[in-house]
N, C-alpha and C. Protein backbone atom coordinates (compact mmCIF):
# COMPACT_ATOMS: atom_id res chain seq x y z
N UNK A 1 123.85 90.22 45.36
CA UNK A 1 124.52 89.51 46.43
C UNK A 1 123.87 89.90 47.75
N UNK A 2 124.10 88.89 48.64
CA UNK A 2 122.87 89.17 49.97
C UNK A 2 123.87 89.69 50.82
N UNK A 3 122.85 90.69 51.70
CA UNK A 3 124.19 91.15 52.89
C UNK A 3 124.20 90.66 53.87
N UNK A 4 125.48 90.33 54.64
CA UNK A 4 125.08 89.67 56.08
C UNK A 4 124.31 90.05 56.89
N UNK A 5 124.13 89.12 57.10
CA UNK A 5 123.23 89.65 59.10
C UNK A 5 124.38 90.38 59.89
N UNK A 6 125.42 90.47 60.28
CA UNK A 6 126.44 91.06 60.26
C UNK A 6 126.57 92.58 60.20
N UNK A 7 126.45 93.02 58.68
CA UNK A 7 126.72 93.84 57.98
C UNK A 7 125.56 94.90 58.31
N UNK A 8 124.23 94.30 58.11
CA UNK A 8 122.66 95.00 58.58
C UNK A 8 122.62 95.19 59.95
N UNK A 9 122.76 94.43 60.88
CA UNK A 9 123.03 95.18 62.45
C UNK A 9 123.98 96.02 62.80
N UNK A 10 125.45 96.01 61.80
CA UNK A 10 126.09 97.58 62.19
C UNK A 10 125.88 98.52 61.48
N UNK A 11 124.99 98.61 60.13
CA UNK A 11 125.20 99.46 59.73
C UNK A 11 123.53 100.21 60.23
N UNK A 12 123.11 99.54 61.10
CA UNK A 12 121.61 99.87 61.41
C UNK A 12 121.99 100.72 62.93
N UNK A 13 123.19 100.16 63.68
CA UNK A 13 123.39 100.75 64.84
C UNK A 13 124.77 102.37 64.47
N UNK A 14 125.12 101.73 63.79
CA UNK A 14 126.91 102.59 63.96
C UNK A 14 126.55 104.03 62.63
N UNK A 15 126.50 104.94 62.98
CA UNK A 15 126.36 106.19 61.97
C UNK A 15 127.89 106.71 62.10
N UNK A 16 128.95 106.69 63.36
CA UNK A 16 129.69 107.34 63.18
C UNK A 16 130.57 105.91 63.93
N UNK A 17 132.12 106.39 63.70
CA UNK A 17 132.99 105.21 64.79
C UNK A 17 133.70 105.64 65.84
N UNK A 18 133.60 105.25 66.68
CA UNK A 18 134.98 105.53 67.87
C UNK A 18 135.84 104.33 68.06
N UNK A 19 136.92 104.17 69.12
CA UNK A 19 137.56 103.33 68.93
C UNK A 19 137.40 103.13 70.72
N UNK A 20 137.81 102.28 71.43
CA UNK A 20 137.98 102.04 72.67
C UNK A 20 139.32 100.89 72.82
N UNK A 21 140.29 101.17 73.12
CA UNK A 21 141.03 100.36 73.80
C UNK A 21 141.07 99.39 75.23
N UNK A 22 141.24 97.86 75.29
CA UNK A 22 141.14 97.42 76.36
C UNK A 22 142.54 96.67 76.49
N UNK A 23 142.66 96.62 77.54
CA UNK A 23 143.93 95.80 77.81
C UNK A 23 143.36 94.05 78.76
N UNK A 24 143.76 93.24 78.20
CA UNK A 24 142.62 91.91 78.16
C UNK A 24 143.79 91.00 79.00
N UNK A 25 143.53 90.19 79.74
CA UNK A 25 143.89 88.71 79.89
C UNK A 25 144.59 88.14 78.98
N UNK A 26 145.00 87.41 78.25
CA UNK A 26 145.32 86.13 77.17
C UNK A 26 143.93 85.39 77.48
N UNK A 27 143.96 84.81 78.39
CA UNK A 27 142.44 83.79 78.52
C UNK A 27 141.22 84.83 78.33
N UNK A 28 141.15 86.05 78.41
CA UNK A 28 139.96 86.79 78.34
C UNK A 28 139.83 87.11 76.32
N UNK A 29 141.24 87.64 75.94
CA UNK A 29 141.51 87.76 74.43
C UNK A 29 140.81 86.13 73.88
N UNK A 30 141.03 84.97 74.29
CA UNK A 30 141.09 83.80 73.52
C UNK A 30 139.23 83.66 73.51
N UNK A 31 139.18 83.87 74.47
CA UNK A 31 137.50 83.92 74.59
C UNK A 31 136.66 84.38 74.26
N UNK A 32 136.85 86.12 73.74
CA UNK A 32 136.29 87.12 72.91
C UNK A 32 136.55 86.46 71.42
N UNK A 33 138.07 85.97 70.65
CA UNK A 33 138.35 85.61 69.86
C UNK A 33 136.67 83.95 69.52
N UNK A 34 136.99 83.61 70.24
CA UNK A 34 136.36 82.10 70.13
C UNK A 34 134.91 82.18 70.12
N UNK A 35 134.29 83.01 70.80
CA UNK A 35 132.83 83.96 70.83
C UNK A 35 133.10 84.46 69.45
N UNK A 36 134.05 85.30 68.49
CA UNK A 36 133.49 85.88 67.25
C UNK A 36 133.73 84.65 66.22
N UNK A 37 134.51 84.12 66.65
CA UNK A 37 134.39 82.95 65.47
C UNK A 37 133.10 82.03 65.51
N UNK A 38 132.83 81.86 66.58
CA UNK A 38 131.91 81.14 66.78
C UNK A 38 130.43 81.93 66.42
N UNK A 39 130.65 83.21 66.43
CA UNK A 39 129.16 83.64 66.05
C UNK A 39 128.98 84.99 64.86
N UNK A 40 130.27 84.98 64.40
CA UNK A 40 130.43 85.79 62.97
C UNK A 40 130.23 87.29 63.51
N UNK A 41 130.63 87.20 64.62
CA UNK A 41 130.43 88.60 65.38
C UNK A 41 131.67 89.45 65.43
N UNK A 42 131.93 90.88 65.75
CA UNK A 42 132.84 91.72 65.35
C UNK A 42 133.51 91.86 67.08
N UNK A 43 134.26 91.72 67.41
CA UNK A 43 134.56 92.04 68.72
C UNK A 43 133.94 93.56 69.50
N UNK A 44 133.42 94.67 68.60
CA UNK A 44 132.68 95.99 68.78
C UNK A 44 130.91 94.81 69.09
N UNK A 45 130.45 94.15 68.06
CA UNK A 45 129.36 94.05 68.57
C UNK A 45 129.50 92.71 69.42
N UNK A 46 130.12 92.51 69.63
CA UNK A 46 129.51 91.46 70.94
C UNK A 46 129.72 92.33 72.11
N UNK A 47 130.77 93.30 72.08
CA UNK A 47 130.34 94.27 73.40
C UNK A 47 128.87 95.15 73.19
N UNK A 48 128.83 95.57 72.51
CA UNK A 48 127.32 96.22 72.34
C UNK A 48 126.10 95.05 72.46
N UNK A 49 126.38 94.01 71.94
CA UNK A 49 125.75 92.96 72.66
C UNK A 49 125.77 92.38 74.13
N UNK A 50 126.96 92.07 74.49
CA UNK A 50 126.76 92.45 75.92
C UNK A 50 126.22 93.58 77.27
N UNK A 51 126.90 94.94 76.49
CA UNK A 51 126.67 96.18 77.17
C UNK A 51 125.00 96.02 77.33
N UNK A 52 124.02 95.57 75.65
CA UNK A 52 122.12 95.47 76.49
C UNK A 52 122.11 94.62 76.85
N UNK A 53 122.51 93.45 77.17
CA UNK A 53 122.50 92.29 77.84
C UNK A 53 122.25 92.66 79.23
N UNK A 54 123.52 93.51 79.95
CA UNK A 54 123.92 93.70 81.07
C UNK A 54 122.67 94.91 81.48
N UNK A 55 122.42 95.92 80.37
CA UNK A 55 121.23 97.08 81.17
C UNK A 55 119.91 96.51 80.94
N UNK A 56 119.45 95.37 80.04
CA UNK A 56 118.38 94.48 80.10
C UNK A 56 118.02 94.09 81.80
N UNK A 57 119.04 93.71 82.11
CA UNK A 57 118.78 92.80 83.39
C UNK A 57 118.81 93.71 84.55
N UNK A 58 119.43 95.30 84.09
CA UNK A 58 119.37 96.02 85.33
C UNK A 58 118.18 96.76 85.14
N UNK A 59 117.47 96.69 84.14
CA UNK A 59 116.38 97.34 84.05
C UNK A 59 114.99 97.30 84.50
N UNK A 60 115.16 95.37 85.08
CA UNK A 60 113.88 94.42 86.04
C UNK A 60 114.30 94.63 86.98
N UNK A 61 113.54 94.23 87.75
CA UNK A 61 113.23 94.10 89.18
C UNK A 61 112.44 93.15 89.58
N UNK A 62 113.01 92.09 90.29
CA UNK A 62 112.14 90.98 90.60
C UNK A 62 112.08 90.86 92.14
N UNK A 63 110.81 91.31 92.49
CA UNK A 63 110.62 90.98 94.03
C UNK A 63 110.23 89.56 94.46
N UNK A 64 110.51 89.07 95.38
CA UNK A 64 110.03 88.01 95.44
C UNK A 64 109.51 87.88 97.50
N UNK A 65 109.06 87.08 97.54
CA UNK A 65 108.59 86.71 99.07
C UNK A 65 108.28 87.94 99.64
N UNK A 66 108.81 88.62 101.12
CA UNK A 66 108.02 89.35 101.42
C UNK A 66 108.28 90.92 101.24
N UNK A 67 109.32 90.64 100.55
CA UNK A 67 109.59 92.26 99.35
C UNK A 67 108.48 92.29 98.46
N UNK A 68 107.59 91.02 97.81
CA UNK A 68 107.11 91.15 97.21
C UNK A 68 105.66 91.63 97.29
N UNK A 69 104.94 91.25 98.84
CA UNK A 69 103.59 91.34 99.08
C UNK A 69 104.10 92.66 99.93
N UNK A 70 105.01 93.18 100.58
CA UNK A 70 104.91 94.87 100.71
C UNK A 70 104.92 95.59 99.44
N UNK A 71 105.20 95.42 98.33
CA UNK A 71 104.99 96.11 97.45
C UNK A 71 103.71 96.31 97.08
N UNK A 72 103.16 95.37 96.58
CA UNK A 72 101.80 95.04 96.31
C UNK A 72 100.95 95.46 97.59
N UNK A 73 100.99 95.41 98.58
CA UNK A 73 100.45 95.87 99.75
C UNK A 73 100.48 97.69 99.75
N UNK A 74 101.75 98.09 99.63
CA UNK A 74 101.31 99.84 99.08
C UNK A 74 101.06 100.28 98.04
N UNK A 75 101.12 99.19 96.69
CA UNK A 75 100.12 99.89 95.63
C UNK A 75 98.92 99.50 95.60
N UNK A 76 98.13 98.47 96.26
CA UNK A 76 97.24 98.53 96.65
C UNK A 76 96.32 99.35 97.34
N UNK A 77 96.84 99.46 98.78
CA UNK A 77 96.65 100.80 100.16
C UNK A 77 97.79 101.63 100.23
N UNK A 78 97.66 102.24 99.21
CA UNK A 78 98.88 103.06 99.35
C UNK A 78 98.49 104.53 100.88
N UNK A 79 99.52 104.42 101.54
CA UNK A 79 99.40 105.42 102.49
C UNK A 79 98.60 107.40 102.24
N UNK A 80 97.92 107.59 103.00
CA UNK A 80 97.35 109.03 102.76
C UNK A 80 98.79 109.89 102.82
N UNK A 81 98.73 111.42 101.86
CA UNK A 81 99.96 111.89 101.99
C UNK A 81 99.94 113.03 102.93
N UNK A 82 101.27 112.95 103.15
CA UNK A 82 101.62 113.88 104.50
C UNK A 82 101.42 115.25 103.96
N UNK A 83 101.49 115.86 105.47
CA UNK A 83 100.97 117.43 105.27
C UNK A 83 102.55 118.16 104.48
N UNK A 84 103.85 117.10 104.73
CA UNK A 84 104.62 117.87 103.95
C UNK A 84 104.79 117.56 102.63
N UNK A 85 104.17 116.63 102.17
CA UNK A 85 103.99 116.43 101.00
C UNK A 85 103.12 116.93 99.30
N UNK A 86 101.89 117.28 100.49
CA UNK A 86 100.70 118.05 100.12
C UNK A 86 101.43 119.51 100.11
N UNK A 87 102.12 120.09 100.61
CA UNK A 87 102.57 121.64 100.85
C UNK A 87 103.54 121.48 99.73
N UNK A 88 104.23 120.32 99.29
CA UNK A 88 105.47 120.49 98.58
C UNK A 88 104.75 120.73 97.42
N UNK A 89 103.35 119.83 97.00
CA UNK A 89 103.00 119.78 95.40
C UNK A 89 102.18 120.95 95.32
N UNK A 90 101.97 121.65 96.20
CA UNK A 90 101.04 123.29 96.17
C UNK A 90 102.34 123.67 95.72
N UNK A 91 103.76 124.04 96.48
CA UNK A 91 104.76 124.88 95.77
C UNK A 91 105.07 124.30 94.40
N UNK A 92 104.87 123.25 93.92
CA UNK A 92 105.68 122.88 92.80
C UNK A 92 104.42 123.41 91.95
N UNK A 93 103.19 123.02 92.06
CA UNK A 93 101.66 123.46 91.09
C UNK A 93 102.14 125.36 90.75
N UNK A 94 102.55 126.37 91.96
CA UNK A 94 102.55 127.26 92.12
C UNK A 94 103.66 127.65 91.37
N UNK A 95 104.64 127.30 91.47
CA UNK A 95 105.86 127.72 90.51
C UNK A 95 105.98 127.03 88.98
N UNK A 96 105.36 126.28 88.88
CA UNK A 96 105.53 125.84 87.71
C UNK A 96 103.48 125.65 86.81
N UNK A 97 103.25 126.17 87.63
CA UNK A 97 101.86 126.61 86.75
C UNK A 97 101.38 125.20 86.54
């Protein structure tokens, strides 16, 4: 007998269980409900599906216009480093060998 797709993504993520309680809307409950029916999903993984969803997108950075050509402008020419900067990486070379 074949195992779900389902079944192979929790048992590939979940080694141990916890539980989390939320206290929901009615319209927020009907919507989580209607999302697992609709996609054979467990109400645990569509939050774990959401939760990388949400650090996916915090994980880019999209510069655009002229955030974007100062960036590119100091990794390009990036500035010479300061004399307190140069003194900081002698103490850090020095203490940490």
């Amino acid at each position: 007998m074949a195992t779900s797709t389902r079944s192979k993504r929790a048992s590939r993520r979940a080694t141990g269980r916890e539980r989390i309680a939320l206290r929901l809307t009615t319209s927020t409950k009907q919507l989580i409900s209607r999302a697992m029916a609709v996609s054979g999903l467990t109400a645990g993984e569509l939050a774990y599906e959401g939760a990388r969803k949400v650090l996916d997108e915090h994980g880019w950075m999209v510069l655009t216009g002229s955030d974007r050509d100062a960036f590119l402008e100091a990794v390009s020419s990036p500035p010479r480093p300061t004399k307190k900067l140069v003194a900081a990486l002698k103490r850090h070379r020095h203490l940490l060998g």
